[in-house]
PDB file of N, CA and C in Angstrom:
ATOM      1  N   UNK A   1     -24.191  -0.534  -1.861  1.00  0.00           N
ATOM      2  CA  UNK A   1     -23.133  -0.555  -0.875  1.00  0.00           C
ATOM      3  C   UNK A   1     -23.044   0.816  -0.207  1.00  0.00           C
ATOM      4  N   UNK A   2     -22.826   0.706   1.249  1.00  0.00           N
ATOM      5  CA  UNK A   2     -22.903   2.342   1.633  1.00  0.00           C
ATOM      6  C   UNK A   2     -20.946   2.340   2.127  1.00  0.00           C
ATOM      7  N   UNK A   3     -21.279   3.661   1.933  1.00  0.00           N
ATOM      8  CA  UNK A   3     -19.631   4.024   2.301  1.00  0.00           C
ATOM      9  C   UNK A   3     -19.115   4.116   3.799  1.00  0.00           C
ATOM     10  N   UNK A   4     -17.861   3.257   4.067  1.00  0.00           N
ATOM     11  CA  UNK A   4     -17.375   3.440   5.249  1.00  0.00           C
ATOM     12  C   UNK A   4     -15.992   3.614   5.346  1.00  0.00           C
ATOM     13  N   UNK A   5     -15.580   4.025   6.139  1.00  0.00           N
ATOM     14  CA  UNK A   5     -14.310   4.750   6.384  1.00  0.00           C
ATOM     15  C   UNK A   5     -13.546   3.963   7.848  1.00  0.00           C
ATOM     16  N   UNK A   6     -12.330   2.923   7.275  1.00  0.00           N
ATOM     17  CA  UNK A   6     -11.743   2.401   8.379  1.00  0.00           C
ATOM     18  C   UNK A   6     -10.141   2.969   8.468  1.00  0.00           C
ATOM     19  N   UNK A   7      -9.917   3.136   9.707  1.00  0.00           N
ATOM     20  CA  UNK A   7      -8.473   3.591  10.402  1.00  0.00           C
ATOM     21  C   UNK A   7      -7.685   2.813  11.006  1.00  0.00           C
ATOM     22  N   UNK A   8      -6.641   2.498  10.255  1.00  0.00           N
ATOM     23  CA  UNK A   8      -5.826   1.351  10.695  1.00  0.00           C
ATOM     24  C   UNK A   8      -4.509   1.547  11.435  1.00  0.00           C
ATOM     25  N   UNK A   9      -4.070   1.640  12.395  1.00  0.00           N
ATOM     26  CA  UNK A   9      -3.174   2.193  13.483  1.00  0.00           C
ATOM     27  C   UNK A   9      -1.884   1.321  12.611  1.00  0.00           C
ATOM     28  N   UNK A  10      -0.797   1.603  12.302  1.00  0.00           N
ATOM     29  CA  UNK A  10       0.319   0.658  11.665  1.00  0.00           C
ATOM     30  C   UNK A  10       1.536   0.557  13.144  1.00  0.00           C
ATOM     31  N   UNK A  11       1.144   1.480  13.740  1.00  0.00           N
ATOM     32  CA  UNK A  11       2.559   1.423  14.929  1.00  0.00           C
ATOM     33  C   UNK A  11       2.820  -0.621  15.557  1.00  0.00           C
ATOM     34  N   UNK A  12       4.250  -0.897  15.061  1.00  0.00           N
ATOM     35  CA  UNK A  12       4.697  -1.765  15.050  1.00  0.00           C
ATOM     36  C   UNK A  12       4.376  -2.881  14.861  1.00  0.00           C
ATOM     37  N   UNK A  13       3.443  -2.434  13.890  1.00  0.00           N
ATOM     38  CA  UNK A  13       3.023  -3.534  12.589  1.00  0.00           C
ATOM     39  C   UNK A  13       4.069  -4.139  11.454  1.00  0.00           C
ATOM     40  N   UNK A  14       3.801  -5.345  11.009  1.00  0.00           N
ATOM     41  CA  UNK A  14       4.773  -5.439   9.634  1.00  0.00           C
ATOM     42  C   UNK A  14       3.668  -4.889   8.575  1.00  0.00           C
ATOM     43  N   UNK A  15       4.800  -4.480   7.517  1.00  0.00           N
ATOM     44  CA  UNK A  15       4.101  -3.411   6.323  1.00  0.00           C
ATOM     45  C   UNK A  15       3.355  -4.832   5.661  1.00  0.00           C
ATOM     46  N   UNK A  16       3.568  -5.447   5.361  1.00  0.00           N
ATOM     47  CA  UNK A  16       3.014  -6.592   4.607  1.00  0.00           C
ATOM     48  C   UNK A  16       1.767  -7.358   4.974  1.00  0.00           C
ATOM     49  N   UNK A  17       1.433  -7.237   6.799  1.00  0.00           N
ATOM     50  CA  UNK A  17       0.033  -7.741   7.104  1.00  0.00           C
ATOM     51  C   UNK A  17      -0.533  -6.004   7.215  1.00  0.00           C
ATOM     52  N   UNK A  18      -0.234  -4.852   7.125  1.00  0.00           N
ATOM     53  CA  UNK A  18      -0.780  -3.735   7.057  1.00  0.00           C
ATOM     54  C   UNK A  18      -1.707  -3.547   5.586  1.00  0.00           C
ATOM     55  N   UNK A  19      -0.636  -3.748   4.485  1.00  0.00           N
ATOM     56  CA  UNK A  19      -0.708  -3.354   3.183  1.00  0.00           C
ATOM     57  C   UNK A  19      -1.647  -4.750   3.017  1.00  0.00           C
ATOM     58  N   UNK A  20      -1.874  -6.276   3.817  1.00  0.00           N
ATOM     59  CA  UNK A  20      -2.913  -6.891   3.411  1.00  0.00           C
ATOM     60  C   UNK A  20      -4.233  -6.848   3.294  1.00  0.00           C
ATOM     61  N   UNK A  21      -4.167  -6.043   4.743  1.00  0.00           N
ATOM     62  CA  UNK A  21      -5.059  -5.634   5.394  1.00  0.00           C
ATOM     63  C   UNK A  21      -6.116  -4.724   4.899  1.00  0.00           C
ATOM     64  N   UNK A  22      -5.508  -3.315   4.243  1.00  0.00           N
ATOM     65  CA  UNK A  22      -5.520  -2.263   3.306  1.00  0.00           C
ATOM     66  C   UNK A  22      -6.365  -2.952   2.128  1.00  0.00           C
ATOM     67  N   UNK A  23      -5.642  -3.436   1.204  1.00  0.00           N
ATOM     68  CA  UNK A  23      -5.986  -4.231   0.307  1.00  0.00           C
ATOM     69  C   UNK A  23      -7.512  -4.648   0.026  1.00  0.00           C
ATOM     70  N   UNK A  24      -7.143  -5.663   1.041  1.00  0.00           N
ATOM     71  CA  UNK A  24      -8.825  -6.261   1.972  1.00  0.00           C
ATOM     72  C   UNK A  24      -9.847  -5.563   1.711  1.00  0.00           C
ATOM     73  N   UNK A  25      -9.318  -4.376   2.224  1.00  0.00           N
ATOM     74  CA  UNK A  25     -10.875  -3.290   2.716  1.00  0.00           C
ATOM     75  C   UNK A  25     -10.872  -2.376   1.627  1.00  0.00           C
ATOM     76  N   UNK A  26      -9.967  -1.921   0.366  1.00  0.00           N
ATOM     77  CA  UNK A  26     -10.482  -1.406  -0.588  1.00  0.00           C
ATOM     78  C   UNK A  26     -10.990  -2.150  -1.783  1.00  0.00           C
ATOM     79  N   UNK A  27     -10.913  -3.294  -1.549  1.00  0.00           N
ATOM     80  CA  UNK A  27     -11.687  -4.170  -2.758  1.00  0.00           C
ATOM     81  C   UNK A  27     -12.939  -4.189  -2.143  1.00  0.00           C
ATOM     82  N   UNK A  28     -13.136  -4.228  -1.062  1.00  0.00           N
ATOM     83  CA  UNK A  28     -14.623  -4.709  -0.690  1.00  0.00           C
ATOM     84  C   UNK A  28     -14.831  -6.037  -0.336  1.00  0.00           C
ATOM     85  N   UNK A  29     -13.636  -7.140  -0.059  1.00  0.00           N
ATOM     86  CA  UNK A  29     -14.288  -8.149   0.727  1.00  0.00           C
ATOM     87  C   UNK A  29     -14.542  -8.060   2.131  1.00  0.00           C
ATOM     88  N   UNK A  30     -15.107  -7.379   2.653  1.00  0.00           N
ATOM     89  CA  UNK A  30     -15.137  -7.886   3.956  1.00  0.00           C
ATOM     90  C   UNK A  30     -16.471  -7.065   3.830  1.00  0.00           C
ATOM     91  N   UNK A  31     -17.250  -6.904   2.988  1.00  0.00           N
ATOM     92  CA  UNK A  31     -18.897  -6.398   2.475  1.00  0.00           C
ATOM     93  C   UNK A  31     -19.464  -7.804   2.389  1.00  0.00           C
ATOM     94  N   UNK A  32     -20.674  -8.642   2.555  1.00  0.00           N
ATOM     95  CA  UNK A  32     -21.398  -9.490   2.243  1.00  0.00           C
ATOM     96  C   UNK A  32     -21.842  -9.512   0.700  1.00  0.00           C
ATOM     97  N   UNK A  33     -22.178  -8.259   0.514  1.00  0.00           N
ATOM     98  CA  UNK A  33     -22.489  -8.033  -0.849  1.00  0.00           C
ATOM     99  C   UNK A  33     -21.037  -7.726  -2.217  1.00  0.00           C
ATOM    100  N   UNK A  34     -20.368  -8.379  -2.157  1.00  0.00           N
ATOM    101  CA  UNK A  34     -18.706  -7.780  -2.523  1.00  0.00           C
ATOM    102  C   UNK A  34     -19.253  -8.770  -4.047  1.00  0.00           C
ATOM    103  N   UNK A  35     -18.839  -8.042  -5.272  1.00  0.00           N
ATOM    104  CA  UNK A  35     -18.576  -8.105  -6.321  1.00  0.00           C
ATOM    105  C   UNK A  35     -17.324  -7.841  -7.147  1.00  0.00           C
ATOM    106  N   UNK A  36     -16.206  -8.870  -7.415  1.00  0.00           N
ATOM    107  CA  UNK A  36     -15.053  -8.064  -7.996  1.00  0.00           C
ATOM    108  C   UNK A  36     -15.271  -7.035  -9.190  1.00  0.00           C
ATOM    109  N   UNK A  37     -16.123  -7.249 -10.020  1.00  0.00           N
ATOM    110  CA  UNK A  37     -16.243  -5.926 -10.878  1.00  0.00           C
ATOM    111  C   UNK A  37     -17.136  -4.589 -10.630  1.00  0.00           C
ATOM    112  N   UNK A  38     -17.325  -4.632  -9.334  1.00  0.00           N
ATOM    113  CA  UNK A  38     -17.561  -3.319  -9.070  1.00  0.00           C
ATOM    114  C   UNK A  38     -16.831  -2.937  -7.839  1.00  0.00           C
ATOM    115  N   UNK A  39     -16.769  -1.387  -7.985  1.00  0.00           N
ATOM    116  CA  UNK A  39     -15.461  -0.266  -6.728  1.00  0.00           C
ATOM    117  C   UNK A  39     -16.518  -0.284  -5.704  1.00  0.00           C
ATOM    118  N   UNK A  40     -15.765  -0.651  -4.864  1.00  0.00           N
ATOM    119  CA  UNK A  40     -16.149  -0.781  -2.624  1.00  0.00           C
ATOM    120  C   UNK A  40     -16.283   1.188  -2.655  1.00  0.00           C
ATOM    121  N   UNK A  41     -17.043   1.384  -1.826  1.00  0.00           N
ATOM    122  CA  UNK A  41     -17.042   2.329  -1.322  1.00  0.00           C
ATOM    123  C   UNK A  41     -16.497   3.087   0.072  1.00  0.00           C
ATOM    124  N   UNK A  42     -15.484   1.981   0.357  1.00  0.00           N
ATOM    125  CA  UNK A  42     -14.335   1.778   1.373  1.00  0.00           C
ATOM    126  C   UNK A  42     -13.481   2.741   1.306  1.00  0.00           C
ATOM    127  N   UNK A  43     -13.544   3.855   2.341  1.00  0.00           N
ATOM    128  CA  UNK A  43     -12.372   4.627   2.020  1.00  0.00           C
ATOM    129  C   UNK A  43     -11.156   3.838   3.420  1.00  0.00           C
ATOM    130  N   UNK A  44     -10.482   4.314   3.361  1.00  0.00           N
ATOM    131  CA  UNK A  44      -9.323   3.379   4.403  1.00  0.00           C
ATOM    132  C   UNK A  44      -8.468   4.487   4.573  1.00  0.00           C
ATOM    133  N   UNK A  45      -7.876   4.703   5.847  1.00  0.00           N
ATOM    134  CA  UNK A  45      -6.343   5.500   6.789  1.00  0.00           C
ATOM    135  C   UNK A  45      -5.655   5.064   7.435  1.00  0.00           C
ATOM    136  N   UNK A  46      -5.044   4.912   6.750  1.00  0.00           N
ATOM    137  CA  UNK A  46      -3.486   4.323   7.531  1.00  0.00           C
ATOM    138  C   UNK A  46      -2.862   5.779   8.473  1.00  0.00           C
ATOM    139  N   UNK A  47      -2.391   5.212   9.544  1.00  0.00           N
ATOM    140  CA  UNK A  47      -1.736   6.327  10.698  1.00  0.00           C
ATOM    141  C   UNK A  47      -0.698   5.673  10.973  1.00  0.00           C
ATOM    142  N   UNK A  48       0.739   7.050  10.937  1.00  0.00           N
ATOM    143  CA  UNK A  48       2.058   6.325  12.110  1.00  0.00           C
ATOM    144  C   UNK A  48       2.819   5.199  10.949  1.00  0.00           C
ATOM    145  N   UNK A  49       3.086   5.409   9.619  1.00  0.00           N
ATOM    146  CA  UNK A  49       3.285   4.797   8.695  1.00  0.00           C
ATOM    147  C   UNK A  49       4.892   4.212   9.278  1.00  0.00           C
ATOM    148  N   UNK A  50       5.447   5.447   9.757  1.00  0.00           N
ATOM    149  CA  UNK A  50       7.303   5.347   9.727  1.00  0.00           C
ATOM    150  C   UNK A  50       6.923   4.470  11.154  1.00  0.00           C
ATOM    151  N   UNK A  51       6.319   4.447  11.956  1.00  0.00           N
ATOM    152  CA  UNK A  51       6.539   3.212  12.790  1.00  0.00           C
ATOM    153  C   UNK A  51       6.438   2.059  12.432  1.00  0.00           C
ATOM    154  N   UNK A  52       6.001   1.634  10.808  1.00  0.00           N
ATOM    155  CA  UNK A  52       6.089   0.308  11.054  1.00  0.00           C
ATOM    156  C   UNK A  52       7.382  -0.496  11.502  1.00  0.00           C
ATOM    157  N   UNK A  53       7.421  -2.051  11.067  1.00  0.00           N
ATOM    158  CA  UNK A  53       8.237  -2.785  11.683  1.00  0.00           C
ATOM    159  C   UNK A  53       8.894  -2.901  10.782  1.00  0.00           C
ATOM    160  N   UNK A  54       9.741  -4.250  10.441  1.00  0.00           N
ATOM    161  CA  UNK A  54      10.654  -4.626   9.149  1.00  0.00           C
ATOM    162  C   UNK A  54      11.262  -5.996  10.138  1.00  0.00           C
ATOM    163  N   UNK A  55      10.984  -7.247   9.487  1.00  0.00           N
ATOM    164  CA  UNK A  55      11.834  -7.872  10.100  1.00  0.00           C
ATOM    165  C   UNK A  55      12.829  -8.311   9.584  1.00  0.00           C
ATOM    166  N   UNK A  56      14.054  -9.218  10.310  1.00  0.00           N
ATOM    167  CA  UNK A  56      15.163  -9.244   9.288  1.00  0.00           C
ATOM    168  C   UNK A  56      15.790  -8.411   8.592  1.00  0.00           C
ATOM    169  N   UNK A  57      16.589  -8.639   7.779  1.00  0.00           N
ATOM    170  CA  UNK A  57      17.249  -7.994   6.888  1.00  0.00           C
ATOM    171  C   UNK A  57      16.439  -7.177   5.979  1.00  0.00           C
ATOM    172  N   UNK A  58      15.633  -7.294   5.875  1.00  0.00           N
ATOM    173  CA  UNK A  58      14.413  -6.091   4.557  1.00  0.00           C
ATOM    174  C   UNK A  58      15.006  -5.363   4.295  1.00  0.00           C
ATOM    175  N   UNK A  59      15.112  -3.896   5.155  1.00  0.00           N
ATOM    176  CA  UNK A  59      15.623  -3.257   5.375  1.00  0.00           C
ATOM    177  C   UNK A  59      17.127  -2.629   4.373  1.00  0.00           C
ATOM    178  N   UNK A  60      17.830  -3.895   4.742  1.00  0.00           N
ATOM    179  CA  UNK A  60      18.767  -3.554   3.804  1.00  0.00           C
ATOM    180  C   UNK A  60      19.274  -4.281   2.724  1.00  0.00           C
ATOM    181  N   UNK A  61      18.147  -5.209   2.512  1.00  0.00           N
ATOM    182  CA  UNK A  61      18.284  -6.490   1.047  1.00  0.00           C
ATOM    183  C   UNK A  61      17.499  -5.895  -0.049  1.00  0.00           C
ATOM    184  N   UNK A  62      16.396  -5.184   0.534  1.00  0.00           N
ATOM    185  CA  UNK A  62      15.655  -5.342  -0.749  1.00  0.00           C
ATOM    186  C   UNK A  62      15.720  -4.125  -1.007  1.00  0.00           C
ATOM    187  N   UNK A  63      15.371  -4.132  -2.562  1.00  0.00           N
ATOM    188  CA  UNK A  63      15.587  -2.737  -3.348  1.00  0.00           C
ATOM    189  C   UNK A  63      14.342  -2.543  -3.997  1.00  0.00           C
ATOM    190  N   UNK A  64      14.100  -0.888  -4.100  1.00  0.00           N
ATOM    191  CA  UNK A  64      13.270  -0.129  -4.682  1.00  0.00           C
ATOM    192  C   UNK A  64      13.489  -0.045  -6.804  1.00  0.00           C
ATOM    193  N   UNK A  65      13.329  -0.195  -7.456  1.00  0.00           N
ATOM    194  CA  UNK A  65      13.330   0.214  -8.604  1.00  0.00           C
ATOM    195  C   UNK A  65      12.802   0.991  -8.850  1.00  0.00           C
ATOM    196  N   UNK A  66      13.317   2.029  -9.837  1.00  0.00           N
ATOM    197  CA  UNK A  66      12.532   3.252 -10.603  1.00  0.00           C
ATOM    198  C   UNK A  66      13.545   3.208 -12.474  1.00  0.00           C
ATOM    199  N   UNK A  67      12.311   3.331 -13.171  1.00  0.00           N
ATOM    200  CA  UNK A  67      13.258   3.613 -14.491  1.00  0.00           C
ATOM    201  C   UNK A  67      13.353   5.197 -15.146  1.00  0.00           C
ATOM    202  N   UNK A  68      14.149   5.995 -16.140  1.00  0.00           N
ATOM    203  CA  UNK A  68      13.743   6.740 -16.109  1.00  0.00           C
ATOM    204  C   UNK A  68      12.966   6.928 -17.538  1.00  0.00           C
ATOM    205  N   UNK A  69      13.085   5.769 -18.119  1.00  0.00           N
ATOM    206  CA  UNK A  69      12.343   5.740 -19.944  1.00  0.00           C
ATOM    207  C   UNK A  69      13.277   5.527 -20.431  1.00  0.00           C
ATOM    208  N   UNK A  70      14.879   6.296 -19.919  1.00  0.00           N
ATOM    209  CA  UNK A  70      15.921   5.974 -21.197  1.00  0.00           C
ATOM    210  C   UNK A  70      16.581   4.796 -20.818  1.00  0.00           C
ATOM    211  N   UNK A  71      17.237   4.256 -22.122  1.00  0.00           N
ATOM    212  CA  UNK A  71      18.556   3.067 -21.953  1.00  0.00           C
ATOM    213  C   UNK A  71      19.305   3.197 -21.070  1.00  0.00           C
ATOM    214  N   UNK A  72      19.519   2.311 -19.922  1.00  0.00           N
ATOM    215  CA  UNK A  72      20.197   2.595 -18.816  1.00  0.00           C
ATOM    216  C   UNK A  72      19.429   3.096 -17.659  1.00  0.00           C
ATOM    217  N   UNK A  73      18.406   3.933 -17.572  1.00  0.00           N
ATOM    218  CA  UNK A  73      17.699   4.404 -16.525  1.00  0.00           C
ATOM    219  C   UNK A  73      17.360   3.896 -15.441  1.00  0.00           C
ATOM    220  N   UNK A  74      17.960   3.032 -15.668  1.00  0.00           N
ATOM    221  CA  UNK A  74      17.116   1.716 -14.488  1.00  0.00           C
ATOM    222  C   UNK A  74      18.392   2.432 -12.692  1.00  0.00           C
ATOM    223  N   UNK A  75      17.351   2.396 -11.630  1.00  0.00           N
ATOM    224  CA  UNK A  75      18.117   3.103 -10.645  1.00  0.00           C
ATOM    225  C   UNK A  75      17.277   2.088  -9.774  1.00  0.00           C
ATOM    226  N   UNK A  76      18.575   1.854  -8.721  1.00  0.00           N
ATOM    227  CA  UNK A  76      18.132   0.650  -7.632  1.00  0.00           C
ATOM    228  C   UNK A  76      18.427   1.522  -6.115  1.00  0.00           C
ATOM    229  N   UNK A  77      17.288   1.521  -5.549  1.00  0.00           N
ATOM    230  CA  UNK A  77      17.584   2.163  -4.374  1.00  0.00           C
ATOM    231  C   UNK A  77      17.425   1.393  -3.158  1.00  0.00           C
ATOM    232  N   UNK A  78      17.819   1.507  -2.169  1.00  0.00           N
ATOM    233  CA  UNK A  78      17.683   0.847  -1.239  1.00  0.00           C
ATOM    234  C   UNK A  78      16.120   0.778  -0.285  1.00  0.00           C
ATOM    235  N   UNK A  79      15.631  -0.203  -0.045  1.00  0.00           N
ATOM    236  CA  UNK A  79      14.435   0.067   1.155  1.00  0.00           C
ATOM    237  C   UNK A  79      14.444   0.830   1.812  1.00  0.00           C
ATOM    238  N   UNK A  80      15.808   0.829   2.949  1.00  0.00           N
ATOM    239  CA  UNK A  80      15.598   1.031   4.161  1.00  0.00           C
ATOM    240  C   UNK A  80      15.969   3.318   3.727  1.00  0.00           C
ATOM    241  N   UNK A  81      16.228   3.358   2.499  1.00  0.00           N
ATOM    242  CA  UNK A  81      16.855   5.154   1.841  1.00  0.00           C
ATOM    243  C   UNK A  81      15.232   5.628   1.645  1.00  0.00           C
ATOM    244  N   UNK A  82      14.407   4.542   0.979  1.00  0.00           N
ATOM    245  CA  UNK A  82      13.283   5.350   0.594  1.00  0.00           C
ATOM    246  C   UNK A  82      12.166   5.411   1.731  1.00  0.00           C
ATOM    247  N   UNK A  83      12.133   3.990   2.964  1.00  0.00           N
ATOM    248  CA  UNK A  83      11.316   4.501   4.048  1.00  0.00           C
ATOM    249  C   UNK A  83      12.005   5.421   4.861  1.00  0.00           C
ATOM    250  N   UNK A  84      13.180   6.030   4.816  1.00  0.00           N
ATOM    251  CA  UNK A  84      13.367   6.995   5.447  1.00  0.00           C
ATOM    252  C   UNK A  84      12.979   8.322   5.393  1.00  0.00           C
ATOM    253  N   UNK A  85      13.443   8.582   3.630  1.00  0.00           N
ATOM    254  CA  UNK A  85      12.998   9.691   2.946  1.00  0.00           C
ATOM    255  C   UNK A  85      11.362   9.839   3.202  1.00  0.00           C
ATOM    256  N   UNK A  86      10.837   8.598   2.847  1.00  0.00           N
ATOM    257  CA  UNK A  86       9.158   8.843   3.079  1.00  0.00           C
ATOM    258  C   UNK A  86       7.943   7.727   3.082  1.00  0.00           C
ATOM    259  N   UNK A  87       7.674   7.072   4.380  1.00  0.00           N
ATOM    260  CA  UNK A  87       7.434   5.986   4.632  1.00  0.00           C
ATOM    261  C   UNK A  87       6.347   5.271   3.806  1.00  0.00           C
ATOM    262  N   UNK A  88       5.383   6.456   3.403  1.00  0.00           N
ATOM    263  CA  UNK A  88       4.087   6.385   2.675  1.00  0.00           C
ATOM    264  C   UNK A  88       4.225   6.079   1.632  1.00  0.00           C
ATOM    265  N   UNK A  89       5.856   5.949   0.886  1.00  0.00           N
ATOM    266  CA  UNK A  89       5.707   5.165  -0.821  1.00  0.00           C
ATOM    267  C   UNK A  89       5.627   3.409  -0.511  1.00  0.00           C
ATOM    268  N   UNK A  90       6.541   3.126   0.704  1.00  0.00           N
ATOM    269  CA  UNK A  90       6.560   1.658   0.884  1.00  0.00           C
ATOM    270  C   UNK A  90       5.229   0.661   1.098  1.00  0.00           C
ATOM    271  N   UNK A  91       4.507   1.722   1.595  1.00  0.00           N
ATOM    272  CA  UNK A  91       3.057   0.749   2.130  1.00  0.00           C
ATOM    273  C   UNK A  91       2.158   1.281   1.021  1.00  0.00           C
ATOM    274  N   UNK A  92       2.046   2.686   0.102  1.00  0.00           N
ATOM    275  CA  UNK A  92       1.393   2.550  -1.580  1.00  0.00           C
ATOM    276  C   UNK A  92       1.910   1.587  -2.384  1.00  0.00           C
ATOM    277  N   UNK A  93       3.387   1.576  -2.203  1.00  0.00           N
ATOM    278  CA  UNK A  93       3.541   0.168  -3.244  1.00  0.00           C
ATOM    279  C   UNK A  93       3.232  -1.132  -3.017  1.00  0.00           C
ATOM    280  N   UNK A  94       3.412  -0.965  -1.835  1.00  0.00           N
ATOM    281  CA  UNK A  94       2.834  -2.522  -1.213  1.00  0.00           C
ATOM    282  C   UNK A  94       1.105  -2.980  -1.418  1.00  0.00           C
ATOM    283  N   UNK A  95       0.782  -1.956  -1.396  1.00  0.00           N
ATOM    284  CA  UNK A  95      -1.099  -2.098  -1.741  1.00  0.00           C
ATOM    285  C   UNK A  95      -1.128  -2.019  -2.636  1.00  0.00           C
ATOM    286  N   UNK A  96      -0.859  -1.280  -3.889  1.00  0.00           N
ATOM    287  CA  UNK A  96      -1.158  -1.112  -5.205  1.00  0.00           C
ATOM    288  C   UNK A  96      -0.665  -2.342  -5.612  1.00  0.00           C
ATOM    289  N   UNK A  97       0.335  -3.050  -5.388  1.00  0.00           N
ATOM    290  CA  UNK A  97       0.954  -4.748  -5.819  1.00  0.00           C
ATOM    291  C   UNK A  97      -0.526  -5.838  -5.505  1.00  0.00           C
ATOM    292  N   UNK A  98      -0.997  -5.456  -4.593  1.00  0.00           N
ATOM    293  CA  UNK A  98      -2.216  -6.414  -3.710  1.00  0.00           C
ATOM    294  C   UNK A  98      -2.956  -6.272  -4.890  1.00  0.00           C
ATOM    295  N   UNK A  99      -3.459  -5.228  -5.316  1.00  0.00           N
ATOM    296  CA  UNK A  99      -4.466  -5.270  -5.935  1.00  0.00           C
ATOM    297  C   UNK A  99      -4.879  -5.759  -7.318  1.00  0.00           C
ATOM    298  N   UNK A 100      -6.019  -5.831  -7.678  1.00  0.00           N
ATOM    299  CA  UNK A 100      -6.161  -6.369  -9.010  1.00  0.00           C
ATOM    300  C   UNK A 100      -5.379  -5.830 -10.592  1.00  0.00           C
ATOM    301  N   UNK A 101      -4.851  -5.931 -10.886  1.00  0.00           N
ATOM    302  CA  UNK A 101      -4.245  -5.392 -11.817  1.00  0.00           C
ATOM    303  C   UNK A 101      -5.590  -4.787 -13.570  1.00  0.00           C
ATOM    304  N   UNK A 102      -6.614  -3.828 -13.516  1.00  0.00           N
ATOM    305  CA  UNK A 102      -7.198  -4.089 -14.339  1.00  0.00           C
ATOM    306  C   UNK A 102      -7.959  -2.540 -13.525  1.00  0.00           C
ATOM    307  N   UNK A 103      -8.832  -2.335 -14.236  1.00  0.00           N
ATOM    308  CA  UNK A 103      -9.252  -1.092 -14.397  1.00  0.00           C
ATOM    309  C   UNK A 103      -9.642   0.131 -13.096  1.00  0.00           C
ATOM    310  N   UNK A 104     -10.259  -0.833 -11.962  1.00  0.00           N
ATOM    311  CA  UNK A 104     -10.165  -0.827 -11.181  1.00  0.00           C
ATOM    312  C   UNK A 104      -9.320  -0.171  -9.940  1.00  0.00           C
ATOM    313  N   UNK A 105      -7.869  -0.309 -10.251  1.00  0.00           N
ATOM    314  CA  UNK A 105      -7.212  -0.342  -8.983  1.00  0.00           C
ATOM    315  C   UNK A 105      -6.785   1.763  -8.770  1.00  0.00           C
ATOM    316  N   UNK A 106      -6.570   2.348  -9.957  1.00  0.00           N
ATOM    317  CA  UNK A 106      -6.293   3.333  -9.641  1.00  0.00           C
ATOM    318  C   UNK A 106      -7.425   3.789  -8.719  1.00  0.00           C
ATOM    319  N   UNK A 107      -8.804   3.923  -9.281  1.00  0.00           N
ATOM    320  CA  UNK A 107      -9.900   4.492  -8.675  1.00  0.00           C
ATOM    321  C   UNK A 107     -10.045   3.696  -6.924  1.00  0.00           C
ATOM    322  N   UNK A 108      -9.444   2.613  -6.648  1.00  0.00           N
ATOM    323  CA  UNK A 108      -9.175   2.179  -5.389  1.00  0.00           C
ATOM    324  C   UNK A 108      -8.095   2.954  -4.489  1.00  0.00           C
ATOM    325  N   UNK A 109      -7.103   3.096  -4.897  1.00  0.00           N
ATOM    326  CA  UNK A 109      -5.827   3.940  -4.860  1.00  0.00           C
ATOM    327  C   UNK A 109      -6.153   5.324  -4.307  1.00  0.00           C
ATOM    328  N   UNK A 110      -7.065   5.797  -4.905  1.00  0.00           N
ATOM    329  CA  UNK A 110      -7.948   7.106  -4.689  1.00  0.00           C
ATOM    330  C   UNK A 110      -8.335   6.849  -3.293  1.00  0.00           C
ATOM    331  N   UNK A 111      -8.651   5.845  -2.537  1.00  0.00           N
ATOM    332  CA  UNK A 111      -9.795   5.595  -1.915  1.00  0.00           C
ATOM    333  C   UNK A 111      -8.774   5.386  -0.429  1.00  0.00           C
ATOM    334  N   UNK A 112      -7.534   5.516  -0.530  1.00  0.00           N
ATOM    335  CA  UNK A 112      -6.774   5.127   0.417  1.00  0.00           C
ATOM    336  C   UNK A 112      -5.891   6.276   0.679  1.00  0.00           C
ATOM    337  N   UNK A 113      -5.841   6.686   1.588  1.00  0.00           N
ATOM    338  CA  UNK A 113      -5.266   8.201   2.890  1.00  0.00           C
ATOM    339  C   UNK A 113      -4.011   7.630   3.730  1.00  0.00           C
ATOM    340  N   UNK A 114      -2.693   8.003   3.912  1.00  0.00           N
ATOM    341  CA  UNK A 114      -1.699   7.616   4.508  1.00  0.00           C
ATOM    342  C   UNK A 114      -0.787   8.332   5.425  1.00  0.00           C
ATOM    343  N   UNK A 115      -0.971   8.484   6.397  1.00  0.00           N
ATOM    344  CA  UNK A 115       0.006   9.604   6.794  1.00  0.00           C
ATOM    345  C   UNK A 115       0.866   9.355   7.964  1.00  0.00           C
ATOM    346  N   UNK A 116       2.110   9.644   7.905  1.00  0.00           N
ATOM    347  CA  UNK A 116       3.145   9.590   8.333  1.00  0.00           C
ATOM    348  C   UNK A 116       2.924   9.205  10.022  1.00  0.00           C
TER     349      UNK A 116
END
């Protein structure tokens, strides 16, 4: 597999066909030769992250979780608090969810560039 490098414009995109999209191209299907147990040599850039879209309510329904290890730690934040603070966790979490859950995905993770 040879290595290629795709740039994906997000301006007024929804995060969810972005982060599919993403996904897509760091597993390696869209290679002829694509094997799930072996890493794509796909690197991928996302540009213009805080422009994406949101339709509906998102924004302000859905919540972020973080724990902190202890009893009780559990902290619910809002969507629309953490794409403000910093747009690039919403569309990593959204891809890292896409992906295969198994040995794989960090070293994919690696393979993906995001910037504001």
């Amino acid at each position: 597999m040879t290595s290629k490098t795709f740039t994906i414009d997000a301006t007024g995109r929804a995060a969810g066909r972005v982060a599919t999209e993403v996904a897509l191209l760091l597993r390696g299907k869209n290679d002829p030769q694509f094997a799930p147990h072996i890493l794509s040599e796909n690197r991928v850039r996302v540009v213009n992250t805080s422009k994406l879209k949101f339709t509906g309510k998102k924004l302000e329904k859905n919540l972020v979780y973080s724990h902190s290890g202890y009893p009780g730690g559990l902290k619910q934040i809002p969507l629309k608090d953490v794409f403000a603070k910093d747009s690039r966790k919403v569309l990593r979490a959204a891809v890292s969810k896409m992906l295969p859950k198994n040995k794989l995905r960090k070293p994919m993770m690696k393979h993906l560039t995001i910037e504001p």
